[in-house]
C-alpha atoms as a PDB file:
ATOM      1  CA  UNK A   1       8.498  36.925 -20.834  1.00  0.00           C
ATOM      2  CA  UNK A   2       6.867  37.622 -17.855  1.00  0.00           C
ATOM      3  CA  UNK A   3       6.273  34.340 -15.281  1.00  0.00           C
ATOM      4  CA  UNK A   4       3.317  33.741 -12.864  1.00  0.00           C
ATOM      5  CA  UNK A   5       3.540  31.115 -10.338  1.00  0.00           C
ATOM      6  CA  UNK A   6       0.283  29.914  -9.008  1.00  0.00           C
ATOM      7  CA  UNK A   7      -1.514  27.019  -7.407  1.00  0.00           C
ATOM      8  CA  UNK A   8      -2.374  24.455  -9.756  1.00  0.00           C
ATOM      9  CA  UNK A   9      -5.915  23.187 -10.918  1.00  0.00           C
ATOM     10  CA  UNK A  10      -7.724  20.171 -11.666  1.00  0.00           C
ATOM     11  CA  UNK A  11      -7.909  21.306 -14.859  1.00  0.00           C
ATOM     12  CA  UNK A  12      -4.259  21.820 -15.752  1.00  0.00           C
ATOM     13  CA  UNK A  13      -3.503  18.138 -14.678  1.00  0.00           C
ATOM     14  CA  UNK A  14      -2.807  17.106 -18.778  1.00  0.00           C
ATOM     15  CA  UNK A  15      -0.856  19.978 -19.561  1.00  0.00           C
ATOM     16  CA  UNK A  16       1.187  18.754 -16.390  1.00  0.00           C
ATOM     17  CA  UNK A  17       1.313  15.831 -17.530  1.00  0.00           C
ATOM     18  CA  UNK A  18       2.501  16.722 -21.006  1.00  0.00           C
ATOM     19  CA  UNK A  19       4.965  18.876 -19.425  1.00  0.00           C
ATOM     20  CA  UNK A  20       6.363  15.641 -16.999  1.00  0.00           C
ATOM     21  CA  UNK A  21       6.756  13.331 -20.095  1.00  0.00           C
ATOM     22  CA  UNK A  22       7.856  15.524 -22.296  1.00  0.00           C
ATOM     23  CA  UNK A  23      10.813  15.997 -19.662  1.00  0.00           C
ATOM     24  CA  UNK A  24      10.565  12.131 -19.007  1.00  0.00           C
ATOM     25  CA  UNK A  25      11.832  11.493 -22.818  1.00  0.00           C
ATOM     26  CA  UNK A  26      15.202  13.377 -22.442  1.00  0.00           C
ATOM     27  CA  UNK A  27      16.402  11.616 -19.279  1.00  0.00           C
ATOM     28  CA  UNK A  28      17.950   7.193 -19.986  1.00  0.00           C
ATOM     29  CA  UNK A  29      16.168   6.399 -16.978  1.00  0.00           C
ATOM     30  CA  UNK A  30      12.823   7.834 -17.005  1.00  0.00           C
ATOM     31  CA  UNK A  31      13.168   5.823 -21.003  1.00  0.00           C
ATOM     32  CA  UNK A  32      13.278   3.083 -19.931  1.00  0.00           C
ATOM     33  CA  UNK A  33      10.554   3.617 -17.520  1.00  0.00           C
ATOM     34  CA  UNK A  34       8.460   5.080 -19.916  1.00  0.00           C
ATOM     35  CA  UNK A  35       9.098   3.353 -23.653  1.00  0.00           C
ATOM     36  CA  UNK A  36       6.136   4.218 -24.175  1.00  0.00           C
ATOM     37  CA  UNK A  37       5.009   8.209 -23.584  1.00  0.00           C
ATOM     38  CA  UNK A  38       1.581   7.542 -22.496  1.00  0.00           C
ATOM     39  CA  UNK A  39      -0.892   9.368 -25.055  1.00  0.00           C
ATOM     40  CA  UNK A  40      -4.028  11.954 -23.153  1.00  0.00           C
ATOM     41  CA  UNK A  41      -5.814   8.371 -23.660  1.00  0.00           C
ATOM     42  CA  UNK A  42      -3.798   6.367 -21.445  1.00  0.00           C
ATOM     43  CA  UNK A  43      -2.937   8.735 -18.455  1.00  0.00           C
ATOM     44  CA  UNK A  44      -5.749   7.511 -16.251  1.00  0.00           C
ATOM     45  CA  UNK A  45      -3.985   6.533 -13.164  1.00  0.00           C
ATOM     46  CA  UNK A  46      -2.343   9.521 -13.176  1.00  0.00           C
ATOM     47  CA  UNK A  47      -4.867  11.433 -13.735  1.00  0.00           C
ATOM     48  CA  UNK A  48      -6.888   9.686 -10.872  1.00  0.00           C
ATOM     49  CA  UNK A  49      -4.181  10.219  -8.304  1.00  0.00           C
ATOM     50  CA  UNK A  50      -3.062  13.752  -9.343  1.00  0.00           C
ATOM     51  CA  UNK A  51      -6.881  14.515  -8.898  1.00  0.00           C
ATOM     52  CA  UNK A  52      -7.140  12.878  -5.937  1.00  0.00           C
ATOM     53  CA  UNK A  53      -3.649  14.029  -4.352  1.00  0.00           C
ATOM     54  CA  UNK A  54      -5.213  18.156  -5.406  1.00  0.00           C
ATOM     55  CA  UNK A  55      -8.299  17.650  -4.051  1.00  0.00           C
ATOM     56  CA  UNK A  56      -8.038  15.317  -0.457  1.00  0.00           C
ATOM     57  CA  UNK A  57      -4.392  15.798   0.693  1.00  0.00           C
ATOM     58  CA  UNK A  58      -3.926  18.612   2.503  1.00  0.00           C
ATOM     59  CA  UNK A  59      -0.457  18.851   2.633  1.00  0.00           C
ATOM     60  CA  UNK A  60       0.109  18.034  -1.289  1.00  0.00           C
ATOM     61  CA  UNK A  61       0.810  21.479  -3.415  1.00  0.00           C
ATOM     62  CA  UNK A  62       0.469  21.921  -6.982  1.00  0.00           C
ATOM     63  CA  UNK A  63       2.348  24.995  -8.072  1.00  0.00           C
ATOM     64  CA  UNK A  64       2.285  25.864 -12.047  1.00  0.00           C
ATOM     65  CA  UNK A  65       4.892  28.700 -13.597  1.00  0.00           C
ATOM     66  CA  UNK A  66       2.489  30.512 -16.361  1.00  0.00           C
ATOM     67  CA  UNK A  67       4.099  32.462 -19.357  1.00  0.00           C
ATOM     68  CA  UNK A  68       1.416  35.079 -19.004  1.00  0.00           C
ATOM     69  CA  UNK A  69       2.701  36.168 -22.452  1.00  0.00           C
ATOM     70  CA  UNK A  70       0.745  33.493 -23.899  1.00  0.00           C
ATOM     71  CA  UNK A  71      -1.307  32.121 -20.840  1.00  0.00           C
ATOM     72  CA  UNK A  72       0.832  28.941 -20.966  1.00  0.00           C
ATOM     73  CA  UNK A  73       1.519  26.387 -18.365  1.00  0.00           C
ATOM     74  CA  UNK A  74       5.573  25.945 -18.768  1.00  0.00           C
ATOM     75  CA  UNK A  75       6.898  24.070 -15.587  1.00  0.00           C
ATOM     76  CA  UNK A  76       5.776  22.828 -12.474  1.00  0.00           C
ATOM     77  CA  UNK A  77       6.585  21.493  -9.195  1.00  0.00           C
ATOM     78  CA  UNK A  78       4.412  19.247  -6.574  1.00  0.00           C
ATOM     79  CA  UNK A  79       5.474  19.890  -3.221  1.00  0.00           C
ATOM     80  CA  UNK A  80       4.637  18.155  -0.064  1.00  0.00           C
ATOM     81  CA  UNK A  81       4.579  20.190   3.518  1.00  0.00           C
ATOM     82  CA  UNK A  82       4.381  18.548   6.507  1.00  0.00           C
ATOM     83  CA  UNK A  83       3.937  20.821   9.613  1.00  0.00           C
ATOM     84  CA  UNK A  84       3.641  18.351  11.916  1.00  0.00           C
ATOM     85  CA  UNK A  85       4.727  15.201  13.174  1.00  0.00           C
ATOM     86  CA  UNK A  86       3.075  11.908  11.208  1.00  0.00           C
ATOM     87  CA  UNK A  87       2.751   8.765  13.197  1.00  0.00           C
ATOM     88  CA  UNK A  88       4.934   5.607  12.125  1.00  0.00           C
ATOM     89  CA  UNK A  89       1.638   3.895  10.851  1.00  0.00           C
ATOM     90  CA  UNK A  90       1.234   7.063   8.117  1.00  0.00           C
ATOM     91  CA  UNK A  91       5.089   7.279   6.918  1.00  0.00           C
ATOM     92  CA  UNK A  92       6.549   4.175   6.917  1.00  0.00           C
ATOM     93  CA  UNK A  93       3.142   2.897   4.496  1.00  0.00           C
ATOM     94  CA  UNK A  94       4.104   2.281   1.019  1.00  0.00           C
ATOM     95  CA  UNK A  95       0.806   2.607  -0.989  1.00  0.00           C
ATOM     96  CA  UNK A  96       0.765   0.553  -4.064  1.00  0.00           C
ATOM     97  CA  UNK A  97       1.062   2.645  -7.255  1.00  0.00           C
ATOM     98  CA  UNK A  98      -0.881   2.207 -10.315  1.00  0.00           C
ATOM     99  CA  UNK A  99       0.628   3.328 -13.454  1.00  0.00           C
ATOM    100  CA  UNK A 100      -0.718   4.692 -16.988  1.00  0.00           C
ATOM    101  CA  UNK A 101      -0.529   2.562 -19.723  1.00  0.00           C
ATOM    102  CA  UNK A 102       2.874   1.701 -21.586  1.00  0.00           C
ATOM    103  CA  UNK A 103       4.906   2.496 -18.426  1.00  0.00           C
ATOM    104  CA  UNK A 104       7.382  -0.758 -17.852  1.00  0.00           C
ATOM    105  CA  UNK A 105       5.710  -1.468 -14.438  1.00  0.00           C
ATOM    106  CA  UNK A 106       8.594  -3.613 -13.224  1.00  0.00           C
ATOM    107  CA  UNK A 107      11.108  -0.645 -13.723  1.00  0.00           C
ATOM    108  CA  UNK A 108       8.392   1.947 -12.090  1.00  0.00           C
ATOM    109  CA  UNK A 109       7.787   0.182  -9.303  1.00  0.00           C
ATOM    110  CA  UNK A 110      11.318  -0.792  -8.462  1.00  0.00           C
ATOM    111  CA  UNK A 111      12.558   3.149  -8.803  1.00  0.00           C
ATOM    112  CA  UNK A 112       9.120   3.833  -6.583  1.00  0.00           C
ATOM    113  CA  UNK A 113       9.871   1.562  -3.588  1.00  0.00           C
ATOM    114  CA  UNK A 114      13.462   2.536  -3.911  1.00  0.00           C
ATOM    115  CA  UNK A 115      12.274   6.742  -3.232  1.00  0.00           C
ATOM    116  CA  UNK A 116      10.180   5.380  -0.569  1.00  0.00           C
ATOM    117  CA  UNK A 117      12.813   3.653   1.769  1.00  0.00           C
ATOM    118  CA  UNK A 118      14.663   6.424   0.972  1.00  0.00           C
ATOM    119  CA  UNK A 119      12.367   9.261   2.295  1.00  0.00           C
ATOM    120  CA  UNK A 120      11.455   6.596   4.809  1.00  0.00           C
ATOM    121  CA  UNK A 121      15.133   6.362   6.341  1.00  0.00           C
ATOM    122  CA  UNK A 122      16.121   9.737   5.594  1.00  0.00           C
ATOM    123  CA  UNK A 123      13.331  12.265   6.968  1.00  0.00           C
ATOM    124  CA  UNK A 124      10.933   9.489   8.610  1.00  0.00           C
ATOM    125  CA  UNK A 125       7.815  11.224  10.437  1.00  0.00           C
ATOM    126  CA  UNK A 126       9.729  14.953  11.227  1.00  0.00           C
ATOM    127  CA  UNK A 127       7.912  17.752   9.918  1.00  0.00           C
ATOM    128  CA  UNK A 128       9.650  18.781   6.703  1.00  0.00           C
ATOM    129  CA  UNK A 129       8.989  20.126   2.973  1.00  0.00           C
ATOM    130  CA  UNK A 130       9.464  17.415   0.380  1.00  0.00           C
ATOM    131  CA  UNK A 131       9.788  18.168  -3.052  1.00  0.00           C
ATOM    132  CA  UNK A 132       8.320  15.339  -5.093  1.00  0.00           C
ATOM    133  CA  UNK A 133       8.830  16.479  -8.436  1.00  0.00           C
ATOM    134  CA  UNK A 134      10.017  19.830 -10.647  1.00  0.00           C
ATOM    135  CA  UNK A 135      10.201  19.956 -14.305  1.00  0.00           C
ATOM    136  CA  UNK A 136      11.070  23.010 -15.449  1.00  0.00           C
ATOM    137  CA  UNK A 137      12.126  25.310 -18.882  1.00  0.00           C
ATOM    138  CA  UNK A 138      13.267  28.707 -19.489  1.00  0.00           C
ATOM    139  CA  UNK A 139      14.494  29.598 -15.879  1.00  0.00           C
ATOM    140  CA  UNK A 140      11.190  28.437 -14.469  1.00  0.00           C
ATOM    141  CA  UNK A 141      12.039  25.492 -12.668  1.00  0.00           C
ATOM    142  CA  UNK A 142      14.395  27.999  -9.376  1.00  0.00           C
ATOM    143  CA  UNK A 143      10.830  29.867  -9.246  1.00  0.00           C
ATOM    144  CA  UNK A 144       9.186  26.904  -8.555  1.00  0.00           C
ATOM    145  CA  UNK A 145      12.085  25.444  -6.043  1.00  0.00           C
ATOM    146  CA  UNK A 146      11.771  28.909  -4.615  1.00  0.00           C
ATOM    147  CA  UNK A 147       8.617  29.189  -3.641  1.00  0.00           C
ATOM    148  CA  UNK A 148       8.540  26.148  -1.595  1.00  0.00           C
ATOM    149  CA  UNK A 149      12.122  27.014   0.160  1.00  0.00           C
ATOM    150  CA  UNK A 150      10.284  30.442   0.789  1.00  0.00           C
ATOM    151  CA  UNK A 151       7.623  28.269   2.745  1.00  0.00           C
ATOM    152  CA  UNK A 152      10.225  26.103   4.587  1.00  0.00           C
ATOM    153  CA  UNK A 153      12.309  28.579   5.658  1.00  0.00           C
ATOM    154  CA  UNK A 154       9.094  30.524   7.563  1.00  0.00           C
ATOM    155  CA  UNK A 155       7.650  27.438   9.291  1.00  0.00           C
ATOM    156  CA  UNK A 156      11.385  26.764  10.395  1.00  0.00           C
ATOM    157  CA  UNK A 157      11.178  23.238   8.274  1.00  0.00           C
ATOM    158  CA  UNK A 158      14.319  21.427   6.560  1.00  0.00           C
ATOM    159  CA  UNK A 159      13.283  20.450   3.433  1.00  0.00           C
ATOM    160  CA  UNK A 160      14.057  17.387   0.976  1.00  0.00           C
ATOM    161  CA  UNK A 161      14.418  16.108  -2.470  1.00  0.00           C
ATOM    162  CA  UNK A 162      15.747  13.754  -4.736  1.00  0.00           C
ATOM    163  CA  UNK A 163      17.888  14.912  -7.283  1.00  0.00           C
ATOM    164  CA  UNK A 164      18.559  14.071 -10.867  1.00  0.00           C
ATOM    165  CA  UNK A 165      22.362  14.636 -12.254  1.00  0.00           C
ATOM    166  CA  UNK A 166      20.398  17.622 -14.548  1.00  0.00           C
ATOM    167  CA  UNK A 167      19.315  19.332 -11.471  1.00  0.00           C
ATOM    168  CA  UNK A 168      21.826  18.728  -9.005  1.00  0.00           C
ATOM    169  CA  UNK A 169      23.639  21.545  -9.592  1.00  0.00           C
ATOM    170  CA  UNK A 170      20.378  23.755  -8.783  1.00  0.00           C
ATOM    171  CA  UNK A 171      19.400  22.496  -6.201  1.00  0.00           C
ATOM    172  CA  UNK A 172      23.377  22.579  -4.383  1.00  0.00           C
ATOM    173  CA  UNK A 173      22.802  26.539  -5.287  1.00  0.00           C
ATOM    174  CA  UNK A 174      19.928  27.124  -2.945  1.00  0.00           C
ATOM    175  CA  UNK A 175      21.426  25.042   0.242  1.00  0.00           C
ATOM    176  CA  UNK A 176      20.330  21.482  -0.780  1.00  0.00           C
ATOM    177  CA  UNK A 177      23.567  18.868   0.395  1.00  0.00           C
ATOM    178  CA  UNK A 178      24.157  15.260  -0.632  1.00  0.00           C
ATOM    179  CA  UNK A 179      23.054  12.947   2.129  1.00  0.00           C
ATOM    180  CA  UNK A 180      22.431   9.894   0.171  1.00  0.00           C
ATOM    181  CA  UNK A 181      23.048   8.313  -3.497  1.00  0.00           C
ATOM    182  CA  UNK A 182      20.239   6.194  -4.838  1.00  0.00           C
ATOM    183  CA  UNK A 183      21.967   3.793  -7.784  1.00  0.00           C
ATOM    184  CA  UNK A 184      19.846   2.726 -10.482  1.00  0.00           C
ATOM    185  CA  UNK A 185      21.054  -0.572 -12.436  1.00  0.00           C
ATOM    186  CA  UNK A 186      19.669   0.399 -15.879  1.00  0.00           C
ATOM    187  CA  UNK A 187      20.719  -3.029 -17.205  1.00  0.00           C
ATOM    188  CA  UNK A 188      17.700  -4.726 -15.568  1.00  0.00           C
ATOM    189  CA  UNK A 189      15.669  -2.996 -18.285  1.00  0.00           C
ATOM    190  CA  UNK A 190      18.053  -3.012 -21.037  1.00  0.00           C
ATOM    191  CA  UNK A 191      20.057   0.047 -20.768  1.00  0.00           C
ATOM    192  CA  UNK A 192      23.825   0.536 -19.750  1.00  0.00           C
ATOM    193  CA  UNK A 193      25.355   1.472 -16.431  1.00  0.00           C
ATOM    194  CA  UNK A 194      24.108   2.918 -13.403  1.00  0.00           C
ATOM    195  CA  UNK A 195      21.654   5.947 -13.231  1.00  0.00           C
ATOM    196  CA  UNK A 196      22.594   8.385 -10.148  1.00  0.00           C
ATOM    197  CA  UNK A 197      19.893   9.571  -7.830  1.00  0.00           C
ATOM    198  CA  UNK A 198      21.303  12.651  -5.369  1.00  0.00           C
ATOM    199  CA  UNK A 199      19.472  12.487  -1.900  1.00  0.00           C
ATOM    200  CA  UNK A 200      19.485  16.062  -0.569  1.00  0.00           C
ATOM    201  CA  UNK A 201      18.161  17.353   2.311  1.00  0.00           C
ATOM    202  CA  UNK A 202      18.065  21.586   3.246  1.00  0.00           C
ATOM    203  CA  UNK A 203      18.827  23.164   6.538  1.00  0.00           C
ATOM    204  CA  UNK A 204      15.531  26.325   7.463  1.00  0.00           C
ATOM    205  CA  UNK A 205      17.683  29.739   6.625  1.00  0.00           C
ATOM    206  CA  UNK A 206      16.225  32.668   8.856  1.00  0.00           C
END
């Protein structure tokens, strides 16, 4: 198997998105989020925003992995990179969020604001590489982290994420270091216990 990794397209957005919920399914948390795995139908807002976010955001980057085997889309990462310094008035907004249909909205928005304050209080306006989201499979997922460490580390920029207990361990291979813990009470939504979010932050190498 042979892997590609390329900027994304508008026209890949489903196959990202099947790719996100299929990964969404396997984690309590993003369950109980998500009871319902939106169907192609129902994946308007995100649609709308991923579109959006591609097309008018400069700093937003889409990066697919492509088993060029079988010209498939297999992982993917959305990165943000911000060279420069952002005014209070930019990164301390919290835009509301829409969501697709059969997401539990309550539980969305809740985890949502909580990533916000978080980013927010951690990195504030300093230039820096934020990784908003990786799902990976077969290996794909460092090539993807990769790529955007390559980045940071040549414009001299730390970089941030927030980490799953799945990918913790991958990201503490590459540099990334605790900073933070974002707790989850699942029981609000009926689950059990508290779902662990890893706040990590990465010092430039070179």
């Amino acid at each position: 198997m042979v892997l590609l990794v390329e900027k994304a397209q508008e026209a890949d957005i489903q196959r990202l998105l099947d790719i996100m919920y299929a990964a969404f399914s396997k984690d309590p948390w993003n369950r109980l989020m998500y009871p319902k795995i939106p169907g192609t139908e129902a994946r308007g807002a995100s649609i709308e925003r991923w579109r959006d976010e591609i097309s008018n955001h400069p700093t937003m980057r889409f990066i697919k992995a492509v088993d060029t085997d079988v010209g498939e889309i297999i992982a993917f990462a959305r990165w943000n990179i911000y060279e420069m310094e952002r005014p209070e008035s930019e990164w301390k907004h919290t835009e509301a969020r829409k969501w697709d249909l059969g997401t539990n909205v309550d539980a969305a928005n809740e985890f949502y604001n909580a990533i916000c304050v978080e980013r927010q209080k951690v990195m504030g306006g300093k230039p820096h590489c934020c990784l908003n989201m990786l799902h990976q499979r077969r290996g794909a997922g460092r090539m993807l982290l990769c790529w955007g460490l390559k980045l940071a580390d040549g414009l001299g920029l730390e970089a941030y994420l927030e980490a799953s207990s799945e990918g913790h361990h991958l990201y503490q291979s590459t540099g990334f270091v605790d900073v933070e813990t974002l707790d989850i009470d699942m029981s609000k939504y009926g689950g059990h216990g508290i779902h662990h979010y890893f706040v990590m932050t990465r010092s430039p190498v070179g």
